[in-house]
PDB file of N, CA and C in Angstrom:
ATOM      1  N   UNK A   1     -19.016  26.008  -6.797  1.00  0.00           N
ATOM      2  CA  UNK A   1     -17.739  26.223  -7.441  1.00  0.00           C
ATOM      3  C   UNK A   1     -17.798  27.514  -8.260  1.00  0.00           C
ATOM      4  N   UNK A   2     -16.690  28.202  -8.316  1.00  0.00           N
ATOM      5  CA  UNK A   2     -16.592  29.242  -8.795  1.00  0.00           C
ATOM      6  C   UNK A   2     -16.210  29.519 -10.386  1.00  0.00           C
ATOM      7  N   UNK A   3     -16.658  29.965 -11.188  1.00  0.00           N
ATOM      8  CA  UNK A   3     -16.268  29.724 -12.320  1.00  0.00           C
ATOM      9  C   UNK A   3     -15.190  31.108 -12.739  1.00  0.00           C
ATOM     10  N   UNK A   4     -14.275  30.581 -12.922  1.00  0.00           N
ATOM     11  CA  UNK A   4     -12.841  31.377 -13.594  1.00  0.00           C
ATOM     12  C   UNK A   4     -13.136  32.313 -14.735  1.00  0.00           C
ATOM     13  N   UNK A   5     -13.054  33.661 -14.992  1.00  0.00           N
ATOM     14  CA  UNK A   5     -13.599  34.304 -15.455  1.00  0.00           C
ATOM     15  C   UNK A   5     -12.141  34.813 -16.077  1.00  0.00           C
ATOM     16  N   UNK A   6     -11.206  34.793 -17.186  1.00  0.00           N
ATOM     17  CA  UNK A   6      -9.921  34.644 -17.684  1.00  0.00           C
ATOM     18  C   UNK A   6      -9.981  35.764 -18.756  1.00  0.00           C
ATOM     19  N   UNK A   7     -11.126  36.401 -18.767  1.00  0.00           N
ATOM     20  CA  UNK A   7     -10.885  37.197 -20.265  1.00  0.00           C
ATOM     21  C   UNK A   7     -11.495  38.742 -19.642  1.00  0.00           C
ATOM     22  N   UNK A   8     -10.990  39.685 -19.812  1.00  0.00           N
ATOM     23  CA  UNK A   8     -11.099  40.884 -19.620  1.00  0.00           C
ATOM     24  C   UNK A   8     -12.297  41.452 -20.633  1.00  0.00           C
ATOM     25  N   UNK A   9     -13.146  42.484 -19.668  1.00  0.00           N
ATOM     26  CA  UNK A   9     -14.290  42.935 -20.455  1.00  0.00           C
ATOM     27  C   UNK A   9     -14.176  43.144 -22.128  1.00  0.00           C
ATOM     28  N   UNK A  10     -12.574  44.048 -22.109  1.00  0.00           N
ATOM     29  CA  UNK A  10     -12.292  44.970 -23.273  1.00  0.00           C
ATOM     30  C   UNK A  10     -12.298  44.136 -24.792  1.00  0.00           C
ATOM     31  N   UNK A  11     -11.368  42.397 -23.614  1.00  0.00           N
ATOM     32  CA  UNK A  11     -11.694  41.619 -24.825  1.00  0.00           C
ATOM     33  C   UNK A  11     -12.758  41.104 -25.380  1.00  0.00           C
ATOM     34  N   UNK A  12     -13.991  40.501 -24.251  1.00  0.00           N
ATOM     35  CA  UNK A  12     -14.901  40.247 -25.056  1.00  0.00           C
ATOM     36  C   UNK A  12     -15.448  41.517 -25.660  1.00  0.00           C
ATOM     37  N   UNK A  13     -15.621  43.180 -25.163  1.00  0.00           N
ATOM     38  CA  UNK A  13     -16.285  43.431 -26.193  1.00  0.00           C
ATOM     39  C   UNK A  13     -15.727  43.347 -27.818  1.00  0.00           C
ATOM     40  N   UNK A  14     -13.757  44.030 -27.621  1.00  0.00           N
ATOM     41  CA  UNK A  14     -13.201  43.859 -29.497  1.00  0.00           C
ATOM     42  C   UNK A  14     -13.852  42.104 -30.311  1.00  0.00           C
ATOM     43  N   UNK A  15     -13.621  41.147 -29.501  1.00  0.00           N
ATOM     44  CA  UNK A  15     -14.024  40.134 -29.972  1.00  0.00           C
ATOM     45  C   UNK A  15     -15.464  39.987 -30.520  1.00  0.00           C
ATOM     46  N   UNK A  16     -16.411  40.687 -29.896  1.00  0.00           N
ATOM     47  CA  UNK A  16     -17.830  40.799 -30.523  1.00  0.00           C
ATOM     48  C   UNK A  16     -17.892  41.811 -31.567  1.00  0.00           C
ATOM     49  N   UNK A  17     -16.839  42.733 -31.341  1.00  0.00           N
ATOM     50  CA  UNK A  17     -16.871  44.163 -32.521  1.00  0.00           C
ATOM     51  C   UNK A  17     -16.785  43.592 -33.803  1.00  0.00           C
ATOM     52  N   UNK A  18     -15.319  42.649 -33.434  1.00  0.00           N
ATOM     53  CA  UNK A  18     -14.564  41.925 -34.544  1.00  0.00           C
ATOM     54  C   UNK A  18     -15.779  41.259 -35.549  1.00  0.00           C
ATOM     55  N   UNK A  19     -17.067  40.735 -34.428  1.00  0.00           N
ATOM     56  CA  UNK A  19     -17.721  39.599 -35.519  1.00  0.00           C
ATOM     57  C   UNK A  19     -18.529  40.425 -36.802  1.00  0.00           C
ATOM     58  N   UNK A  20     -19.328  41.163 -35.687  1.00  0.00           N
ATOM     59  CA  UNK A  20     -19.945  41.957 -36.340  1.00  0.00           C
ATOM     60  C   UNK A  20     -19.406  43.031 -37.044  1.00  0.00           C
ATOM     61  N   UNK A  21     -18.345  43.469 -37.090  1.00  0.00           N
ATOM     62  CA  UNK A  21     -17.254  44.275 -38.158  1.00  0.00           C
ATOM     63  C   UNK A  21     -16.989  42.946 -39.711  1.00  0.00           C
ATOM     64  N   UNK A  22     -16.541  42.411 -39.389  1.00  0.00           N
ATOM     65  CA  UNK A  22     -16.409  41.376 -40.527  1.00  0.00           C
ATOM     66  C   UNK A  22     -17.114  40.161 -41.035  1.00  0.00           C
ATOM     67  N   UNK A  23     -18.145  40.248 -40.373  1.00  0.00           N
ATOM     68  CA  UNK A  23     -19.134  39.188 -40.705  1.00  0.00           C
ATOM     69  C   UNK A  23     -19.460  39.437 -42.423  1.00  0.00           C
ATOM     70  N   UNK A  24     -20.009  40.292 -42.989  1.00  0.00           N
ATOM     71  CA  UNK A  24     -19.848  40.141 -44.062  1.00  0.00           C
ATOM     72  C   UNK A  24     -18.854  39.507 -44.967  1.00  0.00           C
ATOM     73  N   UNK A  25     -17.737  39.140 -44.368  1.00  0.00           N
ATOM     74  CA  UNK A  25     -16.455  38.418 -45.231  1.00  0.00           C
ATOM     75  C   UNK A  25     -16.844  37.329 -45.050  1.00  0.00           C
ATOM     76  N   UNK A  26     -17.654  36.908 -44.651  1.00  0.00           N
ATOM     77  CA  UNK A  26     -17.662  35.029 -44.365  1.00  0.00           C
ATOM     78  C   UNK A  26     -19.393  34.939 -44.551  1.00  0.00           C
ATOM     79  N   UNK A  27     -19.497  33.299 -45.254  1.00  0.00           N
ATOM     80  CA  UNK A  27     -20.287  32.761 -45.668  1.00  0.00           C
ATOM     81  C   UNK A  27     -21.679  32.572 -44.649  1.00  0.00           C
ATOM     82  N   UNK A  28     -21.199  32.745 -42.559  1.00  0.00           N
ATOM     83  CA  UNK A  28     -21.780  33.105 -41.942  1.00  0.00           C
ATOM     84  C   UNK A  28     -21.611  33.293 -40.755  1.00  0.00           C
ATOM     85  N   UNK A  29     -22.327  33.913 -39.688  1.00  0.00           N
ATOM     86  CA  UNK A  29     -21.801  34.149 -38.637  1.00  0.00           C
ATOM     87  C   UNK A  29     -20.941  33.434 -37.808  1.00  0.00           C
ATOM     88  N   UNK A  30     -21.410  32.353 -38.336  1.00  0.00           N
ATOM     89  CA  UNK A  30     -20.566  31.034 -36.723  1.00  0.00           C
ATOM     90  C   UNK A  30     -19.279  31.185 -37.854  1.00  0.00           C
ATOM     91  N   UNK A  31     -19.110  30.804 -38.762  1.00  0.00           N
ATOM     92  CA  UNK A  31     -17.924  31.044 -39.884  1.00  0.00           C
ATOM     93  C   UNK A  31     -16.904  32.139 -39.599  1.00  0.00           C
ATOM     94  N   UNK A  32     -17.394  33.585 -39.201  1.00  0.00           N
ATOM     95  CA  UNK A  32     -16.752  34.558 -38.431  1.00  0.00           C
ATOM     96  C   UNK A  32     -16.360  34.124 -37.294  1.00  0.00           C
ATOM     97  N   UNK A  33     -17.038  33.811 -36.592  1.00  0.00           N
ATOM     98  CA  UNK A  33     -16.763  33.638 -35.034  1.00  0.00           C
ATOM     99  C   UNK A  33     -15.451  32.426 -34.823  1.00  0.00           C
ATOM    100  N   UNK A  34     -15.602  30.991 -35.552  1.00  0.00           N
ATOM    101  CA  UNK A  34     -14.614  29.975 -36.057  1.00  0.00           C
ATOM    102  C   UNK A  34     -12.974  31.261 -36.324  1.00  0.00           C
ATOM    103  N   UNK A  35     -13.254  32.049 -36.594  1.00  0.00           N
ATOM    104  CA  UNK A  35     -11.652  32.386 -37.826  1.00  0.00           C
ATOM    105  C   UNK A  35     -11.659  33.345 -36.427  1.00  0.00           C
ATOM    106  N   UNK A  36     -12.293  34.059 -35.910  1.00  0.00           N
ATOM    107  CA  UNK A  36     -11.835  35.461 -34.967  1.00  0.00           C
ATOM    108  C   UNK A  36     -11.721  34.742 -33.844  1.00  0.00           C
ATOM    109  N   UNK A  37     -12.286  33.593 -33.380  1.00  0.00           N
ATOM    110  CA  UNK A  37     -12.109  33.257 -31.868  1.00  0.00           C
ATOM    111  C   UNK A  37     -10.955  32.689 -31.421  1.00  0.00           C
ATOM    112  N   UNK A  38      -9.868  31.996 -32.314  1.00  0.00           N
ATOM    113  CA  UNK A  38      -8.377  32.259 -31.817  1.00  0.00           C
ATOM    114  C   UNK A  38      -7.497  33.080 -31.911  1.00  0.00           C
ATOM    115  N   UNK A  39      -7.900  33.989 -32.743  1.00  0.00           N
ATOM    116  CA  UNK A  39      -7.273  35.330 -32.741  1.00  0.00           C
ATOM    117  C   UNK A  39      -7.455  36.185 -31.604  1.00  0.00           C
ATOM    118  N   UNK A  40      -8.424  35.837 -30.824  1.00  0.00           N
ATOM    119  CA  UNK A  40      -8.789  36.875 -29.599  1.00  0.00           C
ATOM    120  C   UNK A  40      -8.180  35.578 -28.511  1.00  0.00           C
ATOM    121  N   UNK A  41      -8.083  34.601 -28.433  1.00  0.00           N
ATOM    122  CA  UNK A  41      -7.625  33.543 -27.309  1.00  0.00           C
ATOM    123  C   UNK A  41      -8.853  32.623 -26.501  1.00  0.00           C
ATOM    124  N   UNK A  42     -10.116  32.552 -27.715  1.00  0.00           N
ATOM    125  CA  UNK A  42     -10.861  31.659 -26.609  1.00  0.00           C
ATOM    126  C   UNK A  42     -11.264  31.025 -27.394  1.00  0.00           C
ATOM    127  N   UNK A  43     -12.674  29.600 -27.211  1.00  0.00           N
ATOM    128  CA  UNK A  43     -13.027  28.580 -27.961  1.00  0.00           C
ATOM    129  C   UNK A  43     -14.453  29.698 -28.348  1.00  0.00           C
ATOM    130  N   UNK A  44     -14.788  29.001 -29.690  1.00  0.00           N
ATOM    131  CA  UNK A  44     -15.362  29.477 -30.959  1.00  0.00           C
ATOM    132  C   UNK A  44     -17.109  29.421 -29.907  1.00  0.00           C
ATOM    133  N   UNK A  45     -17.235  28.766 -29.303  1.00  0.00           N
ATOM    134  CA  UNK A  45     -17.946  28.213 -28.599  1.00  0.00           C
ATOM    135  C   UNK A  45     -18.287  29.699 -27.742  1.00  0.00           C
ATOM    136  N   UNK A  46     -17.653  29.716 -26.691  1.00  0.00           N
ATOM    137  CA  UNK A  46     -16.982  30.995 -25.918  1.00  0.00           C
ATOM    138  C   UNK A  46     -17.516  31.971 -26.469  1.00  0.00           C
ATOM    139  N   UNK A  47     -16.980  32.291 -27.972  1.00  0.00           N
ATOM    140  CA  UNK A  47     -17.138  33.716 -28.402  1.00  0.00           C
ATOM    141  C   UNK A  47     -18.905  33.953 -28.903  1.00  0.00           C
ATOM    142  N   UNK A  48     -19.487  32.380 -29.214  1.00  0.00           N
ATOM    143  CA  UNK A  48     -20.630  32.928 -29.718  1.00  0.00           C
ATOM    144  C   UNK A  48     -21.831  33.030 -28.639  1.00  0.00           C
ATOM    145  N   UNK A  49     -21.318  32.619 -27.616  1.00  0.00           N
ATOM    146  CA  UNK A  49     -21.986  32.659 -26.058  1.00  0.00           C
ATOM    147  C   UNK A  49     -21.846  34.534 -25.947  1.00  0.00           C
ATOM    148  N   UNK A  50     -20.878  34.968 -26.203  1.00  0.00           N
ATOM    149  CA  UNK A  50     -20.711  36.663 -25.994  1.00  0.00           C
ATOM    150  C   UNK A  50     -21.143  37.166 -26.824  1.00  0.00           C
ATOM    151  N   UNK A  51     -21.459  36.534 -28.415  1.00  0.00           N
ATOM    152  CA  UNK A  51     -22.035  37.397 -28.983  1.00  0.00           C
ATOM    153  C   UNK A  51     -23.772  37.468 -28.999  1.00  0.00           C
ATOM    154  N   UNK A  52     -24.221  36.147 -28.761  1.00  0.00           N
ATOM    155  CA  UNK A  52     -25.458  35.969 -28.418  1.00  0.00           C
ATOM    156  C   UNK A  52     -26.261  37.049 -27.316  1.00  0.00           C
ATOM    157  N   UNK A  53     -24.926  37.319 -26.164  1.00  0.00           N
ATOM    158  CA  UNK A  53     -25.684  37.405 -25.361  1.00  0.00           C
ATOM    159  C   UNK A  53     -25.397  39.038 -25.609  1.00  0.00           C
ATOM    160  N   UNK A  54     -24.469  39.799 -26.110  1.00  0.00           N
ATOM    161  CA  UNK A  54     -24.487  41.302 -26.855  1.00  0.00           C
ATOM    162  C   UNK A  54     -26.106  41.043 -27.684  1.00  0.00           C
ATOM    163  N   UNK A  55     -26.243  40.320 -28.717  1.00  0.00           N
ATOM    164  CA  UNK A  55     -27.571  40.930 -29.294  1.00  0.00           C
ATOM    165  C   UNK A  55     -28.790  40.600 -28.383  1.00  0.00           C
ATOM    166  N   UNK A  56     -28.775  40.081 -27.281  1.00  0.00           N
ATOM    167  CA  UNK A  56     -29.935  40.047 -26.590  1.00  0.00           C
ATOM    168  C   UNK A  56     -30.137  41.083 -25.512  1.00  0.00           C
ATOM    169  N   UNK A  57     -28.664  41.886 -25.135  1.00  0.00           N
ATOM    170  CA  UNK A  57     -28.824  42.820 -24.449  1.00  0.00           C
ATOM    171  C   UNK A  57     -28.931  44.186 -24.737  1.00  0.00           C
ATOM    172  N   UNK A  58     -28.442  44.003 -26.558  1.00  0.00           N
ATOM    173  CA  UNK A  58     -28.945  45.634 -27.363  1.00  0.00           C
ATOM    174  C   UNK A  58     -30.211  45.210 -28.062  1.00  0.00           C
ATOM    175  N   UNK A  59     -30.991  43.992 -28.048  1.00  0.00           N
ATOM    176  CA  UNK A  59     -32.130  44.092 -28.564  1.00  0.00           C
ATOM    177  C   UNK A  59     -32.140  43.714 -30.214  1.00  0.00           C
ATOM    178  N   UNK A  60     -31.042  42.743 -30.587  1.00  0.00           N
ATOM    179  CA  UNK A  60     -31.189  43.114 -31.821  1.00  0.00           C
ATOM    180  C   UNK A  60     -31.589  41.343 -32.517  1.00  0.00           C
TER     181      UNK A  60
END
C-alpha cells in the first residue's frame, strides 16, 4: 500500500524552520511543535517525525 504523501516539501521545511525559529518561546520542543503543528495543517505527531528526521540529516 502506498502511503499518501499530502504535504508539499516547502511545507515541511517552513514547519521545521517554524520550530526551531521559536522554540525558545516555549517551555520545550514538543511544546513548540503542539502550538505550530496546526498552524501548518498536520498532527503534532507528523511534525516531530520531520523535525527529528531534519536534525538527523544535518547532524545535529
Amino acid at each position: 500500500m502506498n502511503k499518501l504523501n499530502k504535504f508539499f516539501p516547502e511545507v515541511k521545511e517552513r514547519a521545521v524552520w517554524m520550530v526551531g525559529e521559536h522554540r525558545s518561546e516555549y517551555p520545550s520542543q514538543w511544546a513548540a511543535i503542539e502550538s505550530i503543528a496546526p498552524k501548518t495543517g498536520c498532527a503534532p505527531q507528523t511534525l516531530h517525525e520531520w523535525v527529528r528526521k531534519h536534525e538527523i540529516d544535518t547532524g545535529m
